[in-house]
Protein backbone atom coordinates (compact mmCIF):
# COMPACT_ATOMS: atom_id res chain seq x y z
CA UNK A 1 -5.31 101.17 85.48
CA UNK A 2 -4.51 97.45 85.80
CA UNK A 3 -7.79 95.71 86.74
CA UNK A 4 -5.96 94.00 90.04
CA UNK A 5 -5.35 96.99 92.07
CA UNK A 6 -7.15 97.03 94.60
CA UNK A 7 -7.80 100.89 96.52
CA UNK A 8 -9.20 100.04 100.07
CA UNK A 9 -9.56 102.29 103.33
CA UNK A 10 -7.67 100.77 106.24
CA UNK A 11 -7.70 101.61 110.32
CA UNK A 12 -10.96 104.12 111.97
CA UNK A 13 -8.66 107.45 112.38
CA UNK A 14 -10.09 110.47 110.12
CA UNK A 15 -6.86 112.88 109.76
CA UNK A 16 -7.64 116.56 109.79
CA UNK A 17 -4.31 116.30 107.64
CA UNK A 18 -2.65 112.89 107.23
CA UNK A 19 0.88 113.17 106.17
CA UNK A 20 4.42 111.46 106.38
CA UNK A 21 4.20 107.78 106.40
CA UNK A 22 6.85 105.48 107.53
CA UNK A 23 6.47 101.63 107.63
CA UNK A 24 8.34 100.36 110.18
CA UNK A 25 8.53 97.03 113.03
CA UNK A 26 5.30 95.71 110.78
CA UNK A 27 3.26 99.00 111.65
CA UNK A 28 2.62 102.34 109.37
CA UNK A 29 3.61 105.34 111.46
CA UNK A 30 1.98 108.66 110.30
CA UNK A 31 1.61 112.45 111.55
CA UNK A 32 -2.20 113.80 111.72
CA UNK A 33 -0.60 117.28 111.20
CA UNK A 34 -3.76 119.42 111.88
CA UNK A 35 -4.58 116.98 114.24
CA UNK A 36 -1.51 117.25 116.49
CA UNK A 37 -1.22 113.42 116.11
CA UNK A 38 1.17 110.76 115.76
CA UNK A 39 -0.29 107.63 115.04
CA UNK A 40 0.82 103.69 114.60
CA UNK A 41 -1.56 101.96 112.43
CA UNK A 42 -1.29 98.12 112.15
CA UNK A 43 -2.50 97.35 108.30
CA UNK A 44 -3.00 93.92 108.90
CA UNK A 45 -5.86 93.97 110.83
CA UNK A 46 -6.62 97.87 111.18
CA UNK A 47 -5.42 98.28 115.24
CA UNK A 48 -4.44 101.88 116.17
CA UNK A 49 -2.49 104.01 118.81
CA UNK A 50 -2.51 107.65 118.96
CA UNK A 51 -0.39 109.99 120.76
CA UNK A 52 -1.56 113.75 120.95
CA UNK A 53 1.44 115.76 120.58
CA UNK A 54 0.43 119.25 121.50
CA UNK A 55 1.56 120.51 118.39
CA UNK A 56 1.51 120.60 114.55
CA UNK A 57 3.61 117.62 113.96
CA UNK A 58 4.94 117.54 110.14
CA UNK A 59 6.94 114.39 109.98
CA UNK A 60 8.07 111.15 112.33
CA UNK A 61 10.81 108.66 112.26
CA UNK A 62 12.30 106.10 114.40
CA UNK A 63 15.19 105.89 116.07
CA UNK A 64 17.54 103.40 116.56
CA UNK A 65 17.71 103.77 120.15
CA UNK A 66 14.39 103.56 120.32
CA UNK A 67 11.27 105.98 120.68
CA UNK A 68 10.78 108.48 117.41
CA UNK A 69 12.48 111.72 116.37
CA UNK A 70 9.97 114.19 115.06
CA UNK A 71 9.72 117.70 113.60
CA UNK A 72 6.96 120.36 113.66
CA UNK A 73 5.89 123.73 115.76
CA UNK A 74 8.20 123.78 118.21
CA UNK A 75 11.13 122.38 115.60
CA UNK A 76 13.03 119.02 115.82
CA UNK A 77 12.42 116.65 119.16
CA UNK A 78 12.85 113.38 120.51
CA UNK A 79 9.43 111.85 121.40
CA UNK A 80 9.47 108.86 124.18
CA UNK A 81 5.89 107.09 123.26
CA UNK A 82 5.92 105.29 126.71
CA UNK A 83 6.43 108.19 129.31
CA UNK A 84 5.18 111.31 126.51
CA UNK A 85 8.70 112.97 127.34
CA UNK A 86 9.48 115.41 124.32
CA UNK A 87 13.03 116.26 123.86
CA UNK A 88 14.49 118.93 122.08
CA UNK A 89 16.92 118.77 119.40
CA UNK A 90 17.06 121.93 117.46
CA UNK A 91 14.36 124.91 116.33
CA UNK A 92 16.52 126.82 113.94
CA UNK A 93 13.88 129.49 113.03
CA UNK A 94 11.84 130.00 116.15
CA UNK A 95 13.57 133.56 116.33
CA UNK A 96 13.71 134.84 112.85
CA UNK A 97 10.87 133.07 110.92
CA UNK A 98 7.89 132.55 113.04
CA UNK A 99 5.62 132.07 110.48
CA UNK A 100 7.55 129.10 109.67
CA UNK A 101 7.06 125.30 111.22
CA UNK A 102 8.61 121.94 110.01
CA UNK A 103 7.50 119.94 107.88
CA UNK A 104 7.86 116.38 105.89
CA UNK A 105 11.55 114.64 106.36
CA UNK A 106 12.73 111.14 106.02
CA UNK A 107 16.10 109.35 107.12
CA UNK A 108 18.96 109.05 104.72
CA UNK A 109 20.38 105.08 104.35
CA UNK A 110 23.23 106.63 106.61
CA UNK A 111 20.77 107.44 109.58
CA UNK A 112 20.82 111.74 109.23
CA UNK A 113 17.62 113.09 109.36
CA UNK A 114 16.87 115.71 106.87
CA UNK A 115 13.28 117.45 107.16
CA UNK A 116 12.50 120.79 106.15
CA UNK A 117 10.11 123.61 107.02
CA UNK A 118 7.26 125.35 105.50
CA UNK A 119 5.99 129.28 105.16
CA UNK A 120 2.43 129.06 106.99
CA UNK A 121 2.08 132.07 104.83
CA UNK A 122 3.35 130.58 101.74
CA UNK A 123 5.70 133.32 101.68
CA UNK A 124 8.42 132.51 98.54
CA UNK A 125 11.57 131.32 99.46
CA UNK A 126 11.22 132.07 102.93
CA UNK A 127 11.81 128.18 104.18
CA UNK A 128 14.44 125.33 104.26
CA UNK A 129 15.79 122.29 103.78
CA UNK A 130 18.22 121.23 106.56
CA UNK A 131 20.22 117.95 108.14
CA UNK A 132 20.55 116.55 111.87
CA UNK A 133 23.57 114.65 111.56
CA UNK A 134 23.94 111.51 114.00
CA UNK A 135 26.10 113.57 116.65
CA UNK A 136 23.35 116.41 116.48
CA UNK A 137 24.73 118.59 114.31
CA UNK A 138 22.42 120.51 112.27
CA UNK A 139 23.57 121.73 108.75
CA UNK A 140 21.50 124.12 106.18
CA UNK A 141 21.16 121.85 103.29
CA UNK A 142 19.03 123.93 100.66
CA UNK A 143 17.56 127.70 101.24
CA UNK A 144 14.94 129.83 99.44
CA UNK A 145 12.38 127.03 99.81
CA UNK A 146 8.98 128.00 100.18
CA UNK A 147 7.10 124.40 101.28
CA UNK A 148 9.87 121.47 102.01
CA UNK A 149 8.13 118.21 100.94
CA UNK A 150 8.85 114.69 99.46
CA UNK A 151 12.18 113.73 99.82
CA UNK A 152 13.89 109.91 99.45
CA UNK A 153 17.23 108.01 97.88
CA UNK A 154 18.21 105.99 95.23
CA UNK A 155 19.36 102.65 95.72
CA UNK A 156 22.94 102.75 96.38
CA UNK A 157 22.08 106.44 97.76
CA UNK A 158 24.39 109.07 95.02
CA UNK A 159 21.27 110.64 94.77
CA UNK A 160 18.67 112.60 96.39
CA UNK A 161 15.22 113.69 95.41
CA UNK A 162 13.43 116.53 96.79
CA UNK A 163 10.13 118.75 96.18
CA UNK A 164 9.32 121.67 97.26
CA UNK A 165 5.50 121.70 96.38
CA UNK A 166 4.50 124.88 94.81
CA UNK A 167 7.35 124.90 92.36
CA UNK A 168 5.73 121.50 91.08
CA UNK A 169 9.57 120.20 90.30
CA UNK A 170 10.84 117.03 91.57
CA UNK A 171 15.00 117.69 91.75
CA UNK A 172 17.68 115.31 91.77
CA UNK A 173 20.71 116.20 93.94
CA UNK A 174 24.31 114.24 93.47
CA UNK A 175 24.37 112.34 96.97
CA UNK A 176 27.66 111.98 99.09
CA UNK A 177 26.23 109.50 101.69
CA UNK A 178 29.60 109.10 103.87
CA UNK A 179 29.26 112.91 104.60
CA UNK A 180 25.73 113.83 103.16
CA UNK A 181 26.94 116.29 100.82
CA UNK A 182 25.07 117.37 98.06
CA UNK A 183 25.91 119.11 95.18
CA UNK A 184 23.84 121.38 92.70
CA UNK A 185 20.52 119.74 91.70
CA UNK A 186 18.98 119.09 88.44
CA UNK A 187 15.55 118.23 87.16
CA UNK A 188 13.57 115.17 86.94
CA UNK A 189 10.42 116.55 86.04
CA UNK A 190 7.71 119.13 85.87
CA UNK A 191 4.61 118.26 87.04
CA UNK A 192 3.02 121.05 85.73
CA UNK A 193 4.45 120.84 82.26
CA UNK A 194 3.09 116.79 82.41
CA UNK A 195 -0.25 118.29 83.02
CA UNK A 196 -0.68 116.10 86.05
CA UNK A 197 -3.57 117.37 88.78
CA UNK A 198 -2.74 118.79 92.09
CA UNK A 199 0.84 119.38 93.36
CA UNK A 200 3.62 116.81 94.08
CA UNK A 201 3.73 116.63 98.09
CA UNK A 202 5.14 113.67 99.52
CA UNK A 203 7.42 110.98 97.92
CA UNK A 204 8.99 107.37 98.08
CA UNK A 205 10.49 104.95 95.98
CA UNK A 206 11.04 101.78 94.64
CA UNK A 207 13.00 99.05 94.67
CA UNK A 208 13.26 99.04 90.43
CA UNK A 209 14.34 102.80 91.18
CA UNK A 210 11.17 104.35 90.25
CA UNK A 211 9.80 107.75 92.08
CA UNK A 212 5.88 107.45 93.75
CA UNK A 213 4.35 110.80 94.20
CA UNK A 214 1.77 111.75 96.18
CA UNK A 215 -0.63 115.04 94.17
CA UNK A 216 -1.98 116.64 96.52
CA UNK A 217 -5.30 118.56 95.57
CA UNK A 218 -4.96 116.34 92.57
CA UNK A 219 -6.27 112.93 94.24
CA UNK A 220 -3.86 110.31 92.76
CA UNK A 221 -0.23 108.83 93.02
CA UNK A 222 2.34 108.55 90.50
CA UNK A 223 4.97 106.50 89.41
CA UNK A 224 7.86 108.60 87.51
CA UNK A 225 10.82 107.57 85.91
CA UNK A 226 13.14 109.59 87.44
CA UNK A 227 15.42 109.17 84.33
CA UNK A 228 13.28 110.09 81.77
CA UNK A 229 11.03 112.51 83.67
CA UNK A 230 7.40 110.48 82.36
CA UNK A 231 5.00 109.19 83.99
CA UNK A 232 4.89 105.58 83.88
CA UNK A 233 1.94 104.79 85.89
CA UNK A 234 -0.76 106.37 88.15
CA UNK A 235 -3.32 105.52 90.42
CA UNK A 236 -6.40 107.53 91.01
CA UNK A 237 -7.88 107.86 94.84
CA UNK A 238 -11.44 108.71 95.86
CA UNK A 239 -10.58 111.89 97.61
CA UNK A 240 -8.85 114.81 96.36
CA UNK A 241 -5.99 115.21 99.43
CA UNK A 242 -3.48 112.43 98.37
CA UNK A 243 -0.86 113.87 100.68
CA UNK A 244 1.98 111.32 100.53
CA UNK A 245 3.08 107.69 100.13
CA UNK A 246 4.95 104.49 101.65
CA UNK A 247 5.61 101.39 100.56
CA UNK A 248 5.11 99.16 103.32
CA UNK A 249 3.25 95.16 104.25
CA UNK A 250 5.33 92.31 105.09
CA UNK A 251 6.91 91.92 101.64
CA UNK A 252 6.46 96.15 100.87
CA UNK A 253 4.36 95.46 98.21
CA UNK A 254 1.39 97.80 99.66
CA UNK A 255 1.78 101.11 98.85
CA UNK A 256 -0.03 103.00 102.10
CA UNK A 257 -1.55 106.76 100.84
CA UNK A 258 -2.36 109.20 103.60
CA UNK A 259 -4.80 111.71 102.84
CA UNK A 260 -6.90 115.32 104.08
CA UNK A 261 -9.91 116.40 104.61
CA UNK A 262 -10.78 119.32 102.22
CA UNK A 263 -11.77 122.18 103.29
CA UNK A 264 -15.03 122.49 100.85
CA UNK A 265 -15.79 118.84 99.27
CA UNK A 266 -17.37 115.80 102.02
CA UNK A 267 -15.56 112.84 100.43
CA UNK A 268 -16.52 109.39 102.49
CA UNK A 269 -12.91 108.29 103.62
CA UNK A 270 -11.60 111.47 103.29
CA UNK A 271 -8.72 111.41 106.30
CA UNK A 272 -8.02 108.05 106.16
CA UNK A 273 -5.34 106.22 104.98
CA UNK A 274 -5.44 103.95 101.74
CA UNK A 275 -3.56 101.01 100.74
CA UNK A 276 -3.01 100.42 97.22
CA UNK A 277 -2.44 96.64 96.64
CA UNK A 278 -1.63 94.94 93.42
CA UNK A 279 0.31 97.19 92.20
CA UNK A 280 3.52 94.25 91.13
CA UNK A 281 5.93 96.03 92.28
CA UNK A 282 8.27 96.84 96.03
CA UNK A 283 9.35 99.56 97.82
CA UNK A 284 12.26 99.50 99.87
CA UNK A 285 12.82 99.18 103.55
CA UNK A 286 13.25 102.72 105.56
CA UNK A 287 15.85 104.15 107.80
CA UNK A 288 15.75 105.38 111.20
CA UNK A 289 17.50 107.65 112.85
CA UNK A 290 21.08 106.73 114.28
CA UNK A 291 21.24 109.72 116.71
């Protein structure tokens, strides 16, 4: 590991299960998903809010218009931080899989949120992978997923990655980003097969095009080629629930880790989120939500 990263524990909150990190307006917005909590973390000097969301809440974004879209129990809503109103959008399997809640999702560069649910019971196939479109519109993007995770774009966004977790494969879909069409996927890499720890959960990139995975169970981040499939560089964490990544800091050159408590091991810091500094490198500012 290069001797000038530093690994360091920022902000007081202890996550039951920290997950989807956003950096946005100079603050990192996360989901406490266990915890039924969205928080806004300022890195620079530690500062939180928290908003209790009555709810497992899998994922967050912003929206232009203000306020944040989010996904989790009760499906896709609008959240209004200032008066708590919850809004919502759509809850495509409330009827026929109830066993089923969203989970991670990001913005596309066109402002369509895509964010995808999970089997509670880890039943196979039995989740999936769908798209709000700016007018509302919600398409089914991917079925026979089983736990929807990381998901990001390249930089002049013709492609898409995407992992669903317990198949340990990071896919690349051809991206259509005037319509958000995407066409049959192919495969980056197998964590499994690279022998790497844990399974790949959440995901971001970089601005030199480079894939950062979060392993959870496997306590550490990677940086993939997404060309050649190898591991190029990775960054071990003192607690086993690395759950997913953001780049982030005023030039998005910290790389923010949220993590969860496990259910067995007491790991000081476990919960908490981690920047990673000195790592050389940028991510690349997010999207919100046009809608």
């Amino acid at each position: 590991m290069n001797n000038n990263i530093t690994i360091s524990p920022i902000g007081s909150r202890v996550s039951k299960w920290g997950e989807g990190p956003i950096f946005w307006n100079d603050h990192l917005f996360y989901v406490d998903i266990e915890g039924h909590t969205l928080i806004q973390l300022n890195p620079e000097n530690g500062d939180e809010e928290f908003w209790e969301m009555g709810e497992r809440i899998g994922t967050v974004v912003p929206r232009v218009n203000g306020g944040f879209l989010c996904a989790g129990d009760s499906g896709i809503y609008t959240f209004d931080p200032i008066t708590g109103e919850k809004v919502n959008v759509a809850d495509p399997e409330a009827d026929k899989r109830p066993d089923n809640r969203f989970n991670d999702g990001k913005c596309d560069p066109s402002g369509r949120f895509w964010a995808g649910t999970i089997s509670t019971v880890k039943k196979t196939g039995d989740a999936n992978l769908y798209m709000l479109d700016k007018d509302g519109t919600l398409s089914l993007k991917v079925d026979e997923v089983t736990n929807s995770n990381g998901i990001c774009w390249n930089g002049d966004a013709t492609v898409m990655y995407y992992i669903d977790t317990p198949t340990k494969k990071i896919m690349a879909f051809s991206y259509e980003n005037v319509s958000g069409s995407i066409a049959q996927p192919s495969l980056v890499t197998d964590s499994g097969v690279l022998g790497l720890e844990g399974s790949p959960d959440g995901m971001t990139i970089d601005s030199e095009g480079m894939l950062w995975v979060a392993m959870c169970h496997g306590g550490l981040v990677v940086r993939i080629n997404p060309d050649s499939g190898k591991v190029i560089q990775q960054v071990e964490l003192p607690c086993v629930e690395t759950t997913a990544c953001a780049f982030g800091g005023v030039n998005l050159d910290r790389l923010f880790v949220t993590t969860g408590v496990h259910k067995s091991l007491e790991e000081e810091n476990a919960g908490k989120v981690f920047a990673i500094d000195g790592l050389a490198v940028r991510g690349v500012p997010a999207f919100a939500f046009e809608g």
